[in-house]
N, C-alpha and C. Protein backbone atom coordinates (compact mmCIF):
# COMPACT_ATOMS: atom_id res chain seq x y z
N UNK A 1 163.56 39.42 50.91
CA UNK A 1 164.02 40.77 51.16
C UNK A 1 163.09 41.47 52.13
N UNK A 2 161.58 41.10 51.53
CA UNK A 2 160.91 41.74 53.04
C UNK A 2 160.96 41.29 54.45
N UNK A 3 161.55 40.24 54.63
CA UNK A 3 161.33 39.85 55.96
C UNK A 3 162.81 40.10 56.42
N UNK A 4 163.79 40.25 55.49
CA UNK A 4 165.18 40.83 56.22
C UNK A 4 164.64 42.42 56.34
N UNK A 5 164.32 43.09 55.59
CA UNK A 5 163.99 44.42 56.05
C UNK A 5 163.47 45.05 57.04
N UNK A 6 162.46 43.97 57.22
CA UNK A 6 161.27 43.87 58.75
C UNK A 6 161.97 43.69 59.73
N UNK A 7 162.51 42.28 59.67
CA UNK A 7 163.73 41.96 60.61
C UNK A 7 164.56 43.28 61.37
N UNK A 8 165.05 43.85 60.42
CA UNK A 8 166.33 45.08 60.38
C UNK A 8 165.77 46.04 61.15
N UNK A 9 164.50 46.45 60.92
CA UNK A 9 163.45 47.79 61.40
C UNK A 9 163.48 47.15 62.39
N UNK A 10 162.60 46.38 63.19
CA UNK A 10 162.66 45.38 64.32
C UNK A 10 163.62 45.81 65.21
N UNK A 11 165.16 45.61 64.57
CA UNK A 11 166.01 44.95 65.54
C UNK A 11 165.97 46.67 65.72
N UNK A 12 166.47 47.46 65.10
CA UNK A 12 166.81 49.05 65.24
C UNK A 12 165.80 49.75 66.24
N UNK A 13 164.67 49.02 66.08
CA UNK A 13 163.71 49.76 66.78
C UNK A 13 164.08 49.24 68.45
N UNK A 14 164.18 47.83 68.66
CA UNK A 14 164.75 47.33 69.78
C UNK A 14 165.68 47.78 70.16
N UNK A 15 166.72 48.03 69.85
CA UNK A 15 168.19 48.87 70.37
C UNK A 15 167.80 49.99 70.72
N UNK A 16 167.23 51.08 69.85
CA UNK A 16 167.33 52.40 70.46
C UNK A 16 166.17 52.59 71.41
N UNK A 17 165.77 51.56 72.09
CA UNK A 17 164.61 51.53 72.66
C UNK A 17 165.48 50.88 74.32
N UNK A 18 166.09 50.16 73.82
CA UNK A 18 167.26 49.43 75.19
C UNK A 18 168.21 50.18 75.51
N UNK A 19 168.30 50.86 74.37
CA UNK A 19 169.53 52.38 74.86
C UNK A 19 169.50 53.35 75.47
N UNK A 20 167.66 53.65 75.37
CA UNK A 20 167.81 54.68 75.62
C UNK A 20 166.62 54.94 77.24
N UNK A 21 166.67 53.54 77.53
CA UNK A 21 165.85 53.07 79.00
C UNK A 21 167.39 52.49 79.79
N UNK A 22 168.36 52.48 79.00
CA UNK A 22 169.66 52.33 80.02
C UNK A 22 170.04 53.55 79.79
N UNK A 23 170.28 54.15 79.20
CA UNK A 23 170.84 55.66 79.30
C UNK A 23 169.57 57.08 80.53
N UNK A 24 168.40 56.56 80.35
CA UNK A 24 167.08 56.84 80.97
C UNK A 24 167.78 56.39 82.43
N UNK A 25 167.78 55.09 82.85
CA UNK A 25 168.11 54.73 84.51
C UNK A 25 169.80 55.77 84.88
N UNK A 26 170.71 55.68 83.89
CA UNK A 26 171.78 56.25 84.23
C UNK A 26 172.06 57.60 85.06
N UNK A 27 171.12 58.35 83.66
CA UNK A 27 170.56 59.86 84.50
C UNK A 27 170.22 59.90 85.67
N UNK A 28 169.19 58.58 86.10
CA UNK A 28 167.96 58.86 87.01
C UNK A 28 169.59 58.36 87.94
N UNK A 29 170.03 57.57 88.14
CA UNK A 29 170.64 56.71 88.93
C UNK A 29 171.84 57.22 89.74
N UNK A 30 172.53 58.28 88.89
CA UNK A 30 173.84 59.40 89.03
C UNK A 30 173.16 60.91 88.76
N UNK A 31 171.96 61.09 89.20
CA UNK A 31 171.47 62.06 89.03
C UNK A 31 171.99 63.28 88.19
N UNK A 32 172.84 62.91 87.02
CA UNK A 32 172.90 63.79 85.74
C UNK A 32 171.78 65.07 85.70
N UNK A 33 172.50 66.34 85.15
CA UNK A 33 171.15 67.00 84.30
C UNK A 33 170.61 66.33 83.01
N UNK A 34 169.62 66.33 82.89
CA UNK A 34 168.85 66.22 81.31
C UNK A 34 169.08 67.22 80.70
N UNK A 35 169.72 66.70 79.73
CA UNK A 35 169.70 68.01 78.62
C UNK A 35 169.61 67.08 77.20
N UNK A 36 168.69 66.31 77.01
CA UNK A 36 168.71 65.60 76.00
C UNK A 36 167.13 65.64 75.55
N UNK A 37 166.54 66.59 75.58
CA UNK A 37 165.46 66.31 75.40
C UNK A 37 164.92 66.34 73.69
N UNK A 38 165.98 66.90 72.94
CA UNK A 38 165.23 67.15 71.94
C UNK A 38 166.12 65.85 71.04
N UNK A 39 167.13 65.45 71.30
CA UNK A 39 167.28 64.03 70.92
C UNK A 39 166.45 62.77 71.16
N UNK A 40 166.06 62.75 72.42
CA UNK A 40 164.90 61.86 72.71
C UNK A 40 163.47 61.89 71.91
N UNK A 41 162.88 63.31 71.68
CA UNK A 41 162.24 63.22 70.93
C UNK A 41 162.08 62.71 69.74
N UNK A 42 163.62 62.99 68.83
CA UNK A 42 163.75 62.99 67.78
C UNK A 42 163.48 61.63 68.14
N UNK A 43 164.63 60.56 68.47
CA UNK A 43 164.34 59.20 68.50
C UNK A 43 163.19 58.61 68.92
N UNK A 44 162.24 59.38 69.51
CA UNK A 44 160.75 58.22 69.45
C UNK A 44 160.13 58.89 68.12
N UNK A 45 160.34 59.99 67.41
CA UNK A 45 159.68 60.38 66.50
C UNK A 45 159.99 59.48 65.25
N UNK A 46 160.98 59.48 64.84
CA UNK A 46 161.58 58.25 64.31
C UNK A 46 161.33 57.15 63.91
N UNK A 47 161.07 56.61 65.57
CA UNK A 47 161.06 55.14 65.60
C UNK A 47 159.32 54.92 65.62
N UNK A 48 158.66 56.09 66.02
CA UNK A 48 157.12 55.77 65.24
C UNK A 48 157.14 55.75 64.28
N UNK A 49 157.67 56.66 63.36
CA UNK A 49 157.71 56.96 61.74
C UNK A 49 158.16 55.32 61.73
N UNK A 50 158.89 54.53 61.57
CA UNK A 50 159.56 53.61 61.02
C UNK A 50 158.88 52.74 61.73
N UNK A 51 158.30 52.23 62.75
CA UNK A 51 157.32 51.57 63.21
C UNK A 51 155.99 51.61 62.22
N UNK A 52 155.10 52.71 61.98
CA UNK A 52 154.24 52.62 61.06
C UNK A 52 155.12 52.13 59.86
N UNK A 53 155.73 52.38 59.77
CA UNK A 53 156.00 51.91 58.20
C UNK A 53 155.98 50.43 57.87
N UNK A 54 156.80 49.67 58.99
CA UNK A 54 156.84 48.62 59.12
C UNK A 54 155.24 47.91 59.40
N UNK A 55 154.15 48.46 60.03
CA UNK A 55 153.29 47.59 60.04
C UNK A 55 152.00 47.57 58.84
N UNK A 56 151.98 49.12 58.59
CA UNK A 56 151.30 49.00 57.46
C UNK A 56 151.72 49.03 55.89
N UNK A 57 152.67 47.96 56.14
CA UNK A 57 153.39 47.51 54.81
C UNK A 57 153.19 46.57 54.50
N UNK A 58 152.81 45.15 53.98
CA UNK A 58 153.14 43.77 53.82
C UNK A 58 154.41 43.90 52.97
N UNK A 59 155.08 44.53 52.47
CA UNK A 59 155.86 44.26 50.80
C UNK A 59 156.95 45.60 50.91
N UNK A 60 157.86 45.31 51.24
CA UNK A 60 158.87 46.43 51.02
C UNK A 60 159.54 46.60 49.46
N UNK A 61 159.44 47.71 49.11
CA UNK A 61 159.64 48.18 48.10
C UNK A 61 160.85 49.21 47.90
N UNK A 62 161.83 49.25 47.26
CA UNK A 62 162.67 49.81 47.02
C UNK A 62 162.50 51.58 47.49
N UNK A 63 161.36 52.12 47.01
CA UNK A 63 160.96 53.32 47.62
C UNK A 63 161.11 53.35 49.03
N UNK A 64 160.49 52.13 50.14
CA UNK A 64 160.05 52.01 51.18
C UNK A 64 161.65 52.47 51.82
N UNK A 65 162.67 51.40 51.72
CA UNK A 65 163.95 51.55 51.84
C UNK A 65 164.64 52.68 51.18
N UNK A 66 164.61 53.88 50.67
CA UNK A 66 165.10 55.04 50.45
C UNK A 66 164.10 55.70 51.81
N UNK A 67 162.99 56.10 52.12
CA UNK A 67 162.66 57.05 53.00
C UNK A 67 162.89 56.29 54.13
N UNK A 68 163.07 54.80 54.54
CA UNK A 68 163.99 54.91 55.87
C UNK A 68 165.35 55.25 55.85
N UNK A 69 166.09 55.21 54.55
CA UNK A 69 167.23 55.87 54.95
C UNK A 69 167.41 57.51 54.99
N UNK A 70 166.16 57.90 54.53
CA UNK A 70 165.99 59.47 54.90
C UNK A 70 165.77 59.82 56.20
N UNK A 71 165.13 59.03 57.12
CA UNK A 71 165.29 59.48 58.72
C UNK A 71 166.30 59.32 59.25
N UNK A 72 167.86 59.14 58.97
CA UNK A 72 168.68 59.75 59.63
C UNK A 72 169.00 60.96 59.55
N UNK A 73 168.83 61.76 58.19
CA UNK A 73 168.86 63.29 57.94
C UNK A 73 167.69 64.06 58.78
N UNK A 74 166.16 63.09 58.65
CA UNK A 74 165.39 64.42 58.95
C UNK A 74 165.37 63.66 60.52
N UNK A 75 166.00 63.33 61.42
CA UNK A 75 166.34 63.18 62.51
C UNK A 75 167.27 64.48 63.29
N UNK A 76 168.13 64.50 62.52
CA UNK A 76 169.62 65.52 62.63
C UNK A 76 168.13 67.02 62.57
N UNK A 77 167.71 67.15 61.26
CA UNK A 77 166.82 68.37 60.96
C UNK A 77 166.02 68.58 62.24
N UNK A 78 165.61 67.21 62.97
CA UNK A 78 164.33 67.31 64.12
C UNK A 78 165.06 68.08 65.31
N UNK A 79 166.10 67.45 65.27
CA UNK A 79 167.35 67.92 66.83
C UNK A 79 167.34 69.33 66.33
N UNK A 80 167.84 70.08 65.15
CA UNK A 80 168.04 71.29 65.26
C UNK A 80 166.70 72.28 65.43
N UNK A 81 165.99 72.10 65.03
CA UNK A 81 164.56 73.01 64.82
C UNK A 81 164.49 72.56 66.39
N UNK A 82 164.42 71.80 67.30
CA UNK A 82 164.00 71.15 68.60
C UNK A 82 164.45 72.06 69.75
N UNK A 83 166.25 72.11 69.11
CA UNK A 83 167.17 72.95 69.95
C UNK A 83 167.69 74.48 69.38
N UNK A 84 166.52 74.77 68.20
CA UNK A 84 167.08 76.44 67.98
C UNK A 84 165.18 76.76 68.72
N UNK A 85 164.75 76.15 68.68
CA UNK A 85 163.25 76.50 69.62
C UNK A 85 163.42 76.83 71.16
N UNK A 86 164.55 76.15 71.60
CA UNK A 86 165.25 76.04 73.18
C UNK A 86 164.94 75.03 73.80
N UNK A 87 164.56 73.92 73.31
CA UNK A 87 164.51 72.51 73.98
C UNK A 87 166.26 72.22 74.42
N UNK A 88 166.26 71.53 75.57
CA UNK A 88 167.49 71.53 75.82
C UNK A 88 168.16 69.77 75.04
């Protein structure tokens, strides 16, 4: 179970990391406005949070797996506090 969990963190961390360096060239490429800034944040904030977790863990624990499924809520929470501050 820990090494599918690791695995899982891994792969999630890889995707939104490939998503968001192709979505990154798109902007740059069709010269889009940015207005994503406080989503971006949220997602590297995130994916450190869940990065540490993953390395200074050996042993995933049932706890461990409830507060990663809490960073999709306090993700949503990061975007709003991000964008009632006026981050665009």
């Amino acid at each position: 179970m820990t090494t599918s969990l690791s695995t899982l963190e891994g792969a999630a961390i890889m995707n939104n990391t490939f998503c968001l360096g192709i979505f990154l060239a798109l902007v740059y490429c069709k010269n889009l406005a940015w207005e994503f800034t406080a989503e971006t944040v949220s997602i590297i904030a995130i994916q450190l949070m869940l990065g540490f977790s993953v390395i200074f863990r050996r042993q995933q624990k049932l706890m461990d797996g409830l507060i990663v499924l809490s960073y999709y809520p306090m993700a949503m929470g990061i975007v709003a506090v991000l964008e009632a501050l006026g981050w665009d």
